[in-house]
C-alpha atoms as a PDB file:
ATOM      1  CA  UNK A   1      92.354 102.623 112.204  1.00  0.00           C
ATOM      2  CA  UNK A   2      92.335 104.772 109.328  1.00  0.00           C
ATOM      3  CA  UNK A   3      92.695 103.898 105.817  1.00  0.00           C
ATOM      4  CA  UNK A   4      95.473 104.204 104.050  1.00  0.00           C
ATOM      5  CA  UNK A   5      94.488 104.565 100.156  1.00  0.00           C
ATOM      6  CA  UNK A   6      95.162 106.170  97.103  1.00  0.00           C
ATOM      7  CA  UNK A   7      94.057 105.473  92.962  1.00  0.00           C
ATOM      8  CA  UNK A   8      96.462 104.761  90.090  1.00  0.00           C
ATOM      9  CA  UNK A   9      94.222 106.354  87.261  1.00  0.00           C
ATOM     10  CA  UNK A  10      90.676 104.593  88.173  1.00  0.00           C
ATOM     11  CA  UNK A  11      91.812 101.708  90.028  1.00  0.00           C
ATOM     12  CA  UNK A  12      91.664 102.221  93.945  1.00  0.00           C
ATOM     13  CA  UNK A  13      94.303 101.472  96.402  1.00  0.00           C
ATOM     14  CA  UNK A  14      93.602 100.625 100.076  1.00  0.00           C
ATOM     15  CA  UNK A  15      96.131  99.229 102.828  1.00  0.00           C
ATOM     16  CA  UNK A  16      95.560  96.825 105.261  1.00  0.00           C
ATOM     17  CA  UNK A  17      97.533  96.623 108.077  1.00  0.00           C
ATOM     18  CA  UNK A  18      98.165  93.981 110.076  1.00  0.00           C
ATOM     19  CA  UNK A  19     100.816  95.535 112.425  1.00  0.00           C
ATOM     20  CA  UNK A  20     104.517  97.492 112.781  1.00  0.00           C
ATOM     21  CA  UNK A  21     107.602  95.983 113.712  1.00  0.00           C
ATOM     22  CA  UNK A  22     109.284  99.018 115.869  1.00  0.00           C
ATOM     23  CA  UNK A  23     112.800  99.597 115.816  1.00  0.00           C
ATOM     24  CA  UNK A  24     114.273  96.900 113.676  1.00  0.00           C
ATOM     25  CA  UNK A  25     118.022  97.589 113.874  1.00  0.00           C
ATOM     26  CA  UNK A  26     119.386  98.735 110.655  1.00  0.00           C
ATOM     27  CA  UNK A  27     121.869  96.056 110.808  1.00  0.00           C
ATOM     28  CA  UNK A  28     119.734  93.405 110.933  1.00  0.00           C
ATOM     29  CA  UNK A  29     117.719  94.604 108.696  1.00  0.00           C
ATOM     30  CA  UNK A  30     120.509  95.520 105.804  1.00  0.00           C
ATOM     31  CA  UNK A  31     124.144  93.879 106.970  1.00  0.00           C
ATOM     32  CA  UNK A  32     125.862  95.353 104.136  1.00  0.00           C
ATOM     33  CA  UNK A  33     124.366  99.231 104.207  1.00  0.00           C
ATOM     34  CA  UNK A  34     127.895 101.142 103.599  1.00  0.00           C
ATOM     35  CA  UNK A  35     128.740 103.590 106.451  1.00  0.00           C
ATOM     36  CA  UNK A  36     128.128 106.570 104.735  1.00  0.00           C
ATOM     37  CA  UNK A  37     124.696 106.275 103.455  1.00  0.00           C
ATOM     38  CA  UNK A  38     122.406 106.999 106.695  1.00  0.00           C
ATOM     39  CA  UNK A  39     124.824 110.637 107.612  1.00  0.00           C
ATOM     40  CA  UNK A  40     124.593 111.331 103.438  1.00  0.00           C
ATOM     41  CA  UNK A  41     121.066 110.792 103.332  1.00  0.00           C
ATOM     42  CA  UNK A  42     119.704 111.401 107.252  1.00  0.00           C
ATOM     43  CA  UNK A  43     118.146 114.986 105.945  1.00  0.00           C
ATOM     44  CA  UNK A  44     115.064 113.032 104.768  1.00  0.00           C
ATOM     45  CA  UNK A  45     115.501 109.879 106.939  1.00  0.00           C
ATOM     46  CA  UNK A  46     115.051 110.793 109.872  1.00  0.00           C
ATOM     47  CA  UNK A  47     112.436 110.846 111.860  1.00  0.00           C
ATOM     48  CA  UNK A  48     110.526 108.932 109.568  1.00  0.00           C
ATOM     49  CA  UNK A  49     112.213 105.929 108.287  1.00  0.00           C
ATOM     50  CA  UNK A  50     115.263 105.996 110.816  1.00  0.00           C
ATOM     51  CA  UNK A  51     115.611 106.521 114.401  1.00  0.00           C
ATOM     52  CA  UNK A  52     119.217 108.232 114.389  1.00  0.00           C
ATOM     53  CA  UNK A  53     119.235 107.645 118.189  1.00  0.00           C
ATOM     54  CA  UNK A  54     118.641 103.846 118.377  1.00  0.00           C
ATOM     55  CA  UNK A  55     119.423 103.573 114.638  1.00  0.00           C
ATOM     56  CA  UNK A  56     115.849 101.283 114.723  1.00  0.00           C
ATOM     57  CA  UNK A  57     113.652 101.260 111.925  1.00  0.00           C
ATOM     58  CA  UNK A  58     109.569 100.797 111.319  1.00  0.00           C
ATOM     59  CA  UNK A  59     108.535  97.685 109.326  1.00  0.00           C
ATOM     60  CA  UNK A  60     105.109  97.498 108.750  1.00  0.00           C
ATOM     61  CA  UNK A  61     103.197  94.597 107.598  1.00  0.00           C
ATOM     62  CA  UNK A  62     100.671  95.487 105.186  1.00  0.00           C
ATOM     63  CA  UNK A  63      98.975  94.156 102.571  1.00  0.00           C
ATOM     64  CA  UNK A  64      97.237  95.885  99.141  1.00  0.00           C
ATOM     65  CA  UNK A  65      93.727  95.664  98.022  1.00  0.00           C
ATOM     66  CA  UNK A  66      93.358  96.864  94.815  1.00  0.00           C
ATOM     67  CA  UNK A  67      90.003  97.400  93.451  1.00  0.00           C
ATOM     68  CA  UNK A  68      89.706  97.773  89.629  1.00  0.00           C
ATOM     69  CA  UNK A  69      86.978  97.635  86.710  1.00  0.00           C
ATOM     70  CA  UNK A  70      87.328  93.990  86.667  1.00  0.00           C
ATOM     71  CA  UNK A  71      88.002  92.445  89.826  1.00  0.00           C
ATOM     72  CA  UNK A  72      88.842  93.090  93.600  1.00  0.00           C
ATOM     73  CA  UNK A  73      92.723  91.912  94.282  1.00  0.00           C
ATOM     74  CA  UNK A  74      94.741  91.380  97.468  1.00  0.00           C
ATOM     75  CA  UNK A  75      98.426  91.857  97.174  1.00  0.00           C
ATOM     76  CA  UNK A  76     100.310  89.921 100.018  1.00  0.00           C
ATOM     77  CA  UNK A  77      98.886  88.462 103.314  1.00  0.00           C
ATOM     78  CA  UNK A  78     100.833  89.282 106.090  1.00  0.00           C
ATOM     79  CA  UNK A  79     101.448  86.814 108.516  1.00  0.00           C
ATOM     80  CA  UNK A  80      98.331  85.376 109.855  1.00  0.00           C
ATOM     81  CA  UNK A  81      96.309  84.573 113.077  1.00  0.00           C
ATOM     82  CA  UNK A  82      97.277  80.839 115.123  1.00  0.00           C
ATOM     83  CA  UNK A  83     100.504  80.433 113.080  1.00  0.00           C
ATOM     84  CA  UNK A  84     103.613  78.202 114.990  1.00  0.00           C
ATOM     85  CA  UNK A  85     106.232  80.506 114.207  1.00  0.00           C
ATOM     86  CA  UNK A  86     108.159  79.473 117.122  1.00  0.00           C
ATOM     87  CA  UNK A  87     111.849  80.616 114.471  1.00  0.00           C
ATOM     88  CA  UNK A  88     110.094  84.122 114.233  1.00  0.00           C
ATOM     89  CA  UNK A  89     108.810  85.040 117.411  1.00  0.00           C
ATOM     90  CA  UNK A  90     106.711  88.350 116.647  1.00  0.00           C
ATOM     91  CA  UNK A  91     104.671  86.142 114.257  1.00  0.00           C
ATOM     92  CA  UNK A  92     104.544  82.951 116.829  1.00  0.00           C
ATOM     93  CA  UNK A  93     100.622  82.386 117.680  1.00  0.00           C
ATOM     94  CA  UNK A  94      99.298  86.056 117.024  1.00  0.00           C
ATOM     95  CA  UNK A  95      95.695  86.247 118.315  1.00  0.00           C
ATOM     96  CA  UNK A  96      95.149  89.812 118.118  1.00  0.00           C
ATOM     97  CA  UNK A  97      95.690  90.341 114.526  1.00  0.00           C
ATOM     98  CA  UNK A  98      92.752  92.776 113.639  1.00  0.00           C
ATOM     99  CA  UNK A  99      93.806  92.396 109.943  1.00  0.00           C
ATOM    100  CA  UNK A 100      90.826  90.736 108.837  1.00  0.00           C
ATOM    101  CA  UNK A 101      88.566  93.680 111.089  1.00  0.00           C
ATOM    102  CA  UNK A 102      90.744  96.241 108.822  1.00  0.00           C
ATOM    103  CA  UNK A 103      89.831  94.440 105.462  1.00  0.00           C
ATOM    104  CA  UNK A 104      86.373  94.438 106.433  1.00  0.00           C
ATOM    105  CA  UNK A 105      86.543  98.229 107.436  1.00  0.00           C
ATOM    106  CA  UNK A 106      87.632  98.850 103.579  1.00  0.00           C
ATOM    107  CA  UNK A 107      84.205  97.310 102.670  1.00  0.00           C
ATOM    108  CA  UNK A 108      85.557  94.213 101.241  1.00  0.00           C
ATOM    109  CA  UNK A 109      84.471  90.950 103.035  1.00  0.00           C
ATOM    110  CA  UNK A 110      87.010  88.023 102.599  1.00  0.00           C
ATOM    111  CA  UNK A 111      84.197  86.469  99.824  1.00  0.00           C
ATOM    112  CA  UNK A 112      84.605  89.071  97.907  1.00  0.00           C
ATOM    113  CA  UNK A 113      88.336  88.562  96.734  1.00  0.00           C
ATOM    114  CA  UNK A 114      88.670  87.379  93.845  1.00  0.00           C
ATOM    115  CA  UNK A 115      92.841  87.499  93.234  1.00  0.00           C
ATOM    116  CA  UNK A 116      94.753  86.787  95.763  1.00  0.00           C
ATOM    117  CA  UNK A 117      99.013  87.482  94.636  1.00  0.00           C
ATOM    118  CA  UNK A 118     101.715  86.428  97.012  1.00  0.00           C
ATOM    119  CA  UNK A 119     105.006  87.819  95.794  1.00  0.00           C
ATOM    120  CA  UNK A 120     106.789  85.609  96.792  1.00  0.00           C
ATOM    121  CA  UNK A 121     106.025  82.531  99.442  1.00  0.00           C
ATOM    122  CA  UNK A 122     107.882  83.827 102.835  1.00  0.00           C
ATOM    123  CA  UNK A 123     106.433  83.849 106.304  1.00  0.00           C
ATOM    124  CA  UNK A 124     104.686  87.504 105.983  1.00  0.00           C
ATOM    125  CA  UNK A 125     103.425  87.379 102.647  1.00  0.00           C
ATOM    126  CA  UNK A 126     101.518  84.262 103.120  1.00  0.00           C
ATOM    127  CA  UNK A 127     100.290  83.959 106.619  1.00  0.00           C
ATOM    128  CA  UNK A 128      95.998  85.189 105.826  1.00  0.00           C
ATOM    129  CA  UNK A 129      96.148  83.049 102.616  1.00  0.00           C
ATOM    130  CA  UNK A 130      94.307  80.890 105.457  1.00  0.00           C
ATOM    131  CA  UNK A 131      92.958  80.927 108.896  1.00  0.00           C
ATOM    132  CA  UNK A 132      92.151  78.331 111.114  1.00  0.00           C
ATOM    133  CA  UNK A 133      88.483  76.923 111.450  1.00  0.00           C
ATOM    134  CA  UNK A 134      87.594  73.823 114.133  1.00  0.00           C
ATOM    135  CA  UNK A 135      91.256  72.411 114.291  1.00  0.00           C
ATOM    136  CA  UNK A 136      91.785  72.513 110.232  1.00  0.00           C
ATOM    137  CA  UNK A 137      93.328  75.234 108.234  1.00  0.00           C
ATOM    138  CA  UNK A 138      91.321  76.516 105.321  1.00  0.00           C
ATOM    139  CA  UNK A 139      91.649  79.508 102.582  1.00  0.00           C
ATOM    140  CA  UNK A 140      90.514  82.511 104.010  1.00  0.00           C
ATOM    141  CA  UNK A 141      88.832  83.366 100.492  1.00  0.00           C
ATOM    142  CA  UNK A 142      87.134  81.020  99.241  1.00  0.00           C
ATOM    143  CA  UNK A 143      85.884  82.438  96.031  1.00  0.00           C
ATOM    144  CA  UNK A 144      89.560  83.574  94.865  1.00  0.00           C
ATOM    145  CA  UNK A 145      92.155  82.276  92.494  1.00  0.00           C
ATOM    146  CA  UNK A 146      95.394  82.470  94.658  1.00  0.00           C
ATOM    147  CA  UNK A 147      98.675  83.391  92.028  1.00  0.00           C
ATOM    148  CA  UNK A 148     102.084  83.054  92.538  1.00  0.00           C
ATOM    149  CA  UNK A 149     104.950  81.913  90.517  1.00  0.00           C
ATOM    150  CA  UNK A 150     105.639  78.248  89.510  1.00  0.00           C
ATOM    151  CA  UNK A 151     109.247  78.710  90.107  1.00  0.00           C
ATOM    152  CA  UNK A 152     108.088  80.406  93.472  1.00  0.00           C
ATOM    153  CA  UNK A 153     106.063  77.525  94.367  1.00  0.00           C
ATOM    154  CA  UNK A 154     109.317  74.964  92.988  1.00  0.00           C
ATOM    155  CA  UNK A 155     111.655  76.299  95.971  1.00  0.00           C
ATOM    156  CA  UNK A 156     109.297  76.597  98.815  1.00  0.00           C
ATOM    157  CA  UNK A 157     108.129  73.393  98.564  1.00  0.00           C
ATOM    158  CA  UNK A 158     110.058  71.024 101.481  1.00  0.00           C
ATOM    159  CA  UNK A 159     112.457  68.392 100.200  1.00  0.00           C
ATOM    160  CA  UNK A 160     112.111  65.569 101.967  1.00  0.00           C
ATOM    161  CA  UNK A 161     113.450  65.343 105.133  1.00  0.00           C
ATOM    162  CA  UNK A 162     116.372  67.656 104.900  1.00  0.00           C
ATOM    163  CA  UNK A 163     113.203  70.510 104.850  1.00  0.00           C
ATOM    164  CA  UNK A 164     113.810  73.067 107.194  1.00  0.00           C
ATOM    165  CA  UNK A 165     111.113  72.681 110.065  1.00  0.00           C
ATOM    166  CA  UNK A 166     109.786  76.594 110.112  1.00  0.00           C
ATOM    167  CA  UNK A 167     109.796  77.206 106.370  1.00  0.00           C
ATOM    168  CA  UNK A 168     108.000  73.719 106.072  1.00  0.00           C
ATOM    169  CA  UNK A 169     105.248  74.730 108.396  1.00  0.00           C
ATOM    170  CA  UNK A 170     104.980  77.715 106.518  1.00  0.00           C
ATOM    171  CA  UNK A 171     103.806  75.996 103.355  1.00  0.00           C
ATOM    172  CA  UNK A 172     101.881  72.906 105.483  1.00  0.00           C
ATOM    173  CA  UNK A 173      99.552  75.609 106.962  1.00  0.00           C
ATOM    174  CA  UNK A 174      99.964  78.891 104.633  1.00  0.00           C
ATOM    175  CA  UNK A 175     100.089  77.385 100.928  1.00  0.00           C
ATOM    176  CA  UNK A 176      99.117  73.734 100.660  1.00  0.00           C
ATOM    177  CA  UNK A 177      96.191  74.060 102.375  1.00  0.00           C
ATOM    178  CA  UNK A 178      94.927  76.370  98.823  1.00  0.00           C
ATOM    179  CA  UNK A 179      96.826  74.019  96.175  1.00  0.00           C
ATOM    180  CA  UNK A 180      94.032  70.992  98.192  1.00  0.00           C
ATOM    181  CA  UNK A 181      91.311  73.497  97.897  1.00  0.00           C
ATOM    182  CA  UNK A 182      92.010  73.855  94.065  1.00  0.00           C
ATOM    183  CA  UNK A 183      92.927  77.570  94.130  1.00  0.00           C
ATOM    184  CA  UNK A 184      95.923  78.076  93.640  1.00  0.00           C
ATOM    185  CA  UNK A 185      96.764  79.094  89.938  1.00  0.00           C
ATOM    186  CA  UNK A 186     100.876  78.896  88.915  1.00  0.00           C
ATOM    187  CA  UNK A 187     101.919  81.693  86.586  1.00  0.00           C
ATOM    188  CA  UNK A 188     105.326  81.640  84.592  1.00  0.00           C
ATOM    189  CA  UNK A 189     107.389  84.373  84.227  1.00  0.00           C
ATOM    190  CA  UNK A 190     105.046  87.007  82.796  1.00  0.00           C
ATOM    191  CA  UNK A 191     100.946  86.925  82.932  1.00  0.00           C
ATOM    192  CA  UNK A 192      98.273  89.623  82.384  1.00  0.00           C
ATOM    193  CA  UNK A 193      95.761  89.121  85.173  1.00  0.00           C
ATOM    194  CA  UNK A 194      93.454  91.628  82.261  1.00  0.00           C
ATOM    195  CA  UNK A 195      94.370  94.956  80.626  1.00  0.00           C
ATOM    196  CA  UNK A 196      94.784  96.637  83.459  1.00  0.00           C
ATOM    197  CA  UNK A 197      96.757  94.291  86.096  1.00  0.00           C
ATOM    198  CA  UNK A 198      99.837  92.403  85.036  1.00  0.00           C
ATOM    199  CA  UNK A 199     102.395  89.906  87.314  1.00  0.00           C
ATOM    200  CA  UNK A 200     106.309  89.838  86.002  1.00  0.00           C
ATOM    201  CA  UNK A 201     109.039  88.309  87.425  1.00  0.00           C
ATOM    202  CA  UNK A 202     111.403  89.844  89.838  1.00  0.00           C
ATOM    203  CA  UNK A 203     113.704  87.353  91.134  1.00  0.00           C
ATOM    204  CA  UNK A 204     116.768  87.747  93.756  1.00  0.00           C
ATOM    205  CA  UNK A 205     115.307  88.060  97.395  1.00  0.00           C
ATOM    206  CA  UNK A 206     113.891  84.664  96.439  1.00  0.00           C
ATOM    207  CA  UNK A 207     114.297  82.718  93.254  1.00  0.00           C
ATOM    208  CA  UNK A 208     110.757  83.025  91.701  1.00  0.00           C
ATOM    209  CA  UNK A 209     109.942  86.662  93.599  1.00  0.00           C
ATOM    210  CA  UNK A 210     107.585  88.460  91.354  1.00  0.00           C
ATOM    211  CA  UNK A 211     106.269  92.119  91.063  1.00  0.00           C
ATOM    212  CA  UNK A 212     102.457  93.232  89.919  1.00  0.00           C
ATOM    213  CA  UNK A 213     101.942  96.193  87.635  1.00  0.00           C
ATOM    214  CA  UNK A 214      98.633  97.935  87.869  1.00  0.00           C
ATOM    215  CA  UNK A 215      98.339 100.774  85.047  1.00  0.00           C
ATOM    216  CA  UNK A 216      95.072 103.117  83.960  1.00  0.00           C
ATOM    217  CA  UNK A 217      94.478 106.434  82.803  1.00  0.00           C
ATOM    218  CA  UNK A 218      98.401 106.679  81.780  1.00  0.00           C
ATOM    219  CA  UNK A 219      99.092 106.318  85.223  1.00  0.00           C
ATOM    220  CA  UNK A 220     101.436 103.040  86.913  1.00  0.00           C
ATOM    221  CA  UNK A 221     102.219 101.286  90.199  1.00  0.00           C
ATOM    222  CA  UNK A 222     104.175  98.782  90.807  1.00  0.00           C
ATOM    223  CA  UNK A 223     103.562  96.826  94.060  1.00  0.00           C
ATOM    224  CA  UNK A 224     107.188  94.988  94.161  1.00  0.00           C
ATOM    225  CA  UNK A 225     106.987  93.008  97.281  1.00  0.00           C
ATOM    226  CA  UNK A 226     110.650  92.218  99.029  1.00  0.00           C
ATOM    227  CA  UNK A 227     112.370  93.984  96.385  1.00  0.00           C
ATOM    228  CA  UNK A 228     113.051  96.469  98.359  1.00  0.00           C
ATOM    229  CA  UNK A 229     112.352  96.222 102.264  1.00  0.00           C
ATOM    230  CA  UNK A 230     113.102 100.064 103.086  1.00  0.00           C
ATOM    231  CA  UNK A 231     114.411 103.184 101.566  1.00  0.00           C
ATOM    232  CA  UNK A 232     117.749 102.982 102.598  1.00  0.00           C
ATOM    233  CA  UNK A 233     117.811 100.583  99.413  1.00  0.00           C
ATOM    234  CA  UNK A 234     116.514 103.654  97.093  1.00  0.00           C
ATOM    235  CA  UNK A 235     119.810 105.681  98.535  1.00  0.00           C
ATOM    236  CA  UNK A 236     121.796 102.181  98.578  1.00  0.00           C
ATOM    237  CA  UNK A 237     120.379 100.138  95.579  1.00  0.00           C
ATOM    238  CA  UNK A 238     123.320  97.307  96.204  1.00  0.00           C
ATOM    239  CA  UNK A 239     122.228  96.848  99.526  1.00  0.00           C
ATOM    240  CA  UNK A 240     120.542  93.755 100.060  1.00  0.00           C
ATOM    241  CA  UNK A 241     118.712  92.603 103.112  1.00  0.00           C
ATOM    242  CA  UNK A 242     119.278  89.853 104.894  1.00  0.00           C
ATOM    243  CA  UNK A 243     116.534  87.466 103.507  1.00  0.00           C
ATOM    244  CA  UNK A 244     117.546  87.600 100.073  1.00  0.00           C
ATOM    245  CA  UNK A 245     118.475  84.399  98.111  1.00  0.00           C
ATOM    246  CA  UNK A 246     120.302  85.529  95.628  1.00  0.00           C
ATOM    247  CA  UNK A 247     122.539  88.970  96.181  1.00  0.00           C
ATOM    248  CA  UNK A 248     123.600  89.744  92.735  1.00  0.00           C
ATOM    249  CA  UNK A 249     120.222  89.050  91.352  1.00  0.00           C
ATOM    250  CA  UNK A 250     118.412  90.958  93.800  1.00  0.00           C
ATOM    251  CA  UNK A 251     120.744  94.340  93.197  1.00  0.00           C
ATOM    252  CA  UNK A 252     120.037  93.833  89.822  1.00  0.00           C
ATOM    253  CA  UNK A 253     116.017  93.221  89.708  1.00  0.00           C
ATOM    254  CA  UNK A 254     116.492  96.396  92.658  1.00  0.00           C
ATOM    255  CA  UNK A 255     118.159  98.522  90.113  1.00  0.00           C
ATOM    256  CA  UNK A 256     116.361  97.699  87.246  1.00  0.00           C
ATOM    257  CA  UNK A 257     112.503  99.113  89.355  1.00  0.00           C
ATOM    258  CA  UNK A 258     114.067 101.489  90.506  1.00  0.00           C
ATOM    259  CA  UNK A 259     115.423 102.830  87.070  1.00  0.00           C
ATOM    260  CA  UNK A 260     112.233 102.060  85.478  1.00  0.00           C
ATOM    261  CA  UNK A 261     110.467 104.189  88.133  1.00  0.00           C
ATOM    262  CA  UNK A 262     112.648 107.047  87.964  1.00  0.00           C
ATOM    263  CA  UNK A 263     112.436 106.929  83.978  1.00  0.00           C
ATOM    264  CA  UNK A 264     108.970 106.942  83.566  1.00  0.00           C
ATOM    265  CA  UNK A 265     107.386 108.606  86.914  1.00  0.00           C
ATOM    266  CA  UNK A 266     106.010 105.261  87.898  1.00  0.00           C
ATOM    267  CA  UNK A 267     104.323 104.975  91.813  1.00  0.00           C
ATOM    268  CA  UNK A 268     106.908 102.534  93.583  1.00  0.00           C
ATOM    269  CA  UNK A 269     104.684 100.328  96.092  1.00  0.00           C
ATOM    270  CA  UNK A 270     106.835  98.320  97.977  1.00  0.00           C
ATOM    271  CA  UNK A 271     105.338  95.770 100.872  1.00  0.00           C
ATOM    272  CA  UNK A 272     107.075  97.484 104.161  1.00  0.00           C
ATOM    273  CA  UNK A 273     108.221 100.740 103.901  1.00  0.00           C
ATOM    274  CA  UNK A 274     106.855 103.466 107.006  1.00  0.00           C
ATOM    275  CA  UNK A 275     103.911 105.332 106.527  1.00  0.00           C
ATOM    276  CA  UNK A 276     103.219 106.452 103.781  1.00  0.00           C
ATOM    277  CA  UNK A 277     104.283 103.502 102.335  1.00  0.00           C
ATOM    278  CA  UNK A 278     104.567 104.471  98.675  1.00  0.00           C
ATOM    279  CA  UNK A 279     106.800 106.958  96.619  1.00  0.00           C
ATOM    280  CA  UNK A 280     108.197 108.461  93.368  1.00  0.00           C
ATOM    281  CA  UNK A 281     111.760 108.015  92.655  1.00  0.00           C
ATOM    282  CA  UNK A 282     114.177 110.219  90.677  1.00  0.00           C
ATOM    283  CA  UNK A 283     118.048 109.607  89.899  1.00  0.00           C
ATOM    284  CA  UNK A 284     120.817 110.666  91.544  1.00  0.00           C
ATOM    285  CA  UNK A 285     123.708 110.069  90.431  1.00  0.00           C
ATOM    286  CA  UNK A 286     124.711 106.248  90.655  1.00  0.00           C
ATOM    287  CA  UNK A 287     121.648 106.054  92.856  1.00  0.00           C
ATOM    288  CA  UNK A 288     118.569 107.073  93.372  1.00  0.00           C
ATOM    289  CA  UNK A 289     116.473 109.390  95.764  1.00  0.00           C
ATOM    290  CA  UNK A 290     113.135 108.527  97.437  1.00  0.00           C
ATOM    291  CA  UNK A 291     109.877 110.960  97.680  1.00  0.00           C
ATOM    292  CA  UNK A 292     107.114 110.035  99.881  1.00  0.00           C
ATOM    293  CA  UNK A 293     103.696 110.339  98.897  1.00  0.00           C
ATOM    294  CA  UNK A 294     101.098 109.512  95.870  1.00  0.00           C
END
């Protein structure tokens, strides 16, 4: 496969792919995408981001390694090899995942992490964060400090018996596993990772859903996880999908990267949009318009 990558000032930016969902239906996807916004906006939609025919859409699952001065840092980790995921089927018991073969072909080795950030806890974010070794699930990087919110970490962990089965076998095999290990570090609302990488909250699709803001050389990215799950959202920014917690928080977080990007020329890196992946944004309007590319 071949790499995906770009650099925000000096720090280099690689994907890692673990595989695309084909032909999500739009309505699944976004239940409340008004009528008019895939004809208004199909001039740079399709055949990229939107199959008019089927009205399907590419999700990919991807994660970012971001290589800086200071330290080697994985954004995200997909969904994971030997995983019962029997309430999400195209994650249930993968086995062919060649998303640690693609991290390796980026010349990083899973030792050599050493920040792993989920951005927020759900089943394809979290899913590498450890793999399975002689019966017993253990963190795939073993020399890393794995960061994600406290408040994250507050919701996602089961309540007693009233814990829904799936999202309690995500954290029994995906999270606890590292907080056992002693790697897992809890940030609060803001933290600087150092001078160049910084993690900030961005609540809504969940309730402690955070963003991470690399910046160098004048340049900055932010890598803003479920914020937004395609680009419809850029043309639609009150459209929410249909994971997120909280609606009215997540159109506001939504709005409030998205007018920061357009502002100041910053690199939006979401975690699923279609090749290639990233964008600038600009206003337009009460909304905003998306253009592919570094």
């Amino acid at each position: 496969m071949a790499m995906y990558g770009f650099a925000i000032g000096d720090i280099a930016i690689t994907q890692i792919e673990e595989f695309v969902d084909p032909g999500v239906p739009v309505q699944f996807l976004l239940p409340d995408l008004p009528d008019d916004v895939i004809p208004a906006n199909l001039d740079w939609l399709a055949p990229r981001f939107l199959d008019p025919a089927t009205m399907g859409v590419d999700i990919t699952m991807q994660s970012w390694l971001i290589r800086t001065r200071h330290h080697t840092i994985l954004v995200d980790t997909c969904g994971g090899n030997h995983k019962p995921r029997e309430h999400f089927p195209v994650f249930h018991q993968r086995r062919s995942s060649a998303w640690l073969d693609n991290l390796r072909a980026a010349g990083v080795s899973p030792e050599d992490i050493d920040y792993v950030f989920c951005t927020h806890l759900h089943i394809d974010h979290v899913g590498w964060n450890t793999r399975l070794e002689n019966g017993v699930w253990v963190p795939t990087f073993p020399n890393a400090r794995y960061l994600w919110s406290q408040a994250e970490y507050d919701h996602a962990r089961p309540a007693g018996d009233g814990a829904d089965d799936g999202e309690h076998a995500i954290f029994v095999d995906s999270v606890l596993p590292v907080v056992e290990a002693g790697l897992a570090q809890m940030v609060g609302p803001s933290f600087d990772l150092d001078d160049q990488i910084a993690i900030e909250t961005a609540p809504g699709h969940t309730p402690g859903h955070s963003l991470l803001r690399a910046k160098s050389g004048g340049q900055v990215g932010l890598f803003t996880g479920d914020a937004l799950h395609h680009p419809l959202q850029i043309a639609a920014p009150d459209c929410n999908s249909f994971a997120c917690a909280d609606a009215h928080q997540a159109r506001a977080t939504r709005r409030r990267i998205l007018g920061e990007c357009a502002d100041h020329g910053h690199l939006l890196v979401p975690a699923h949009f279609a090749a290639p992946h990233v964008g600038r944004i600009t206003r337009a309007g009460d909304a905003f318009r998306f253009h592919p590319g570094p």
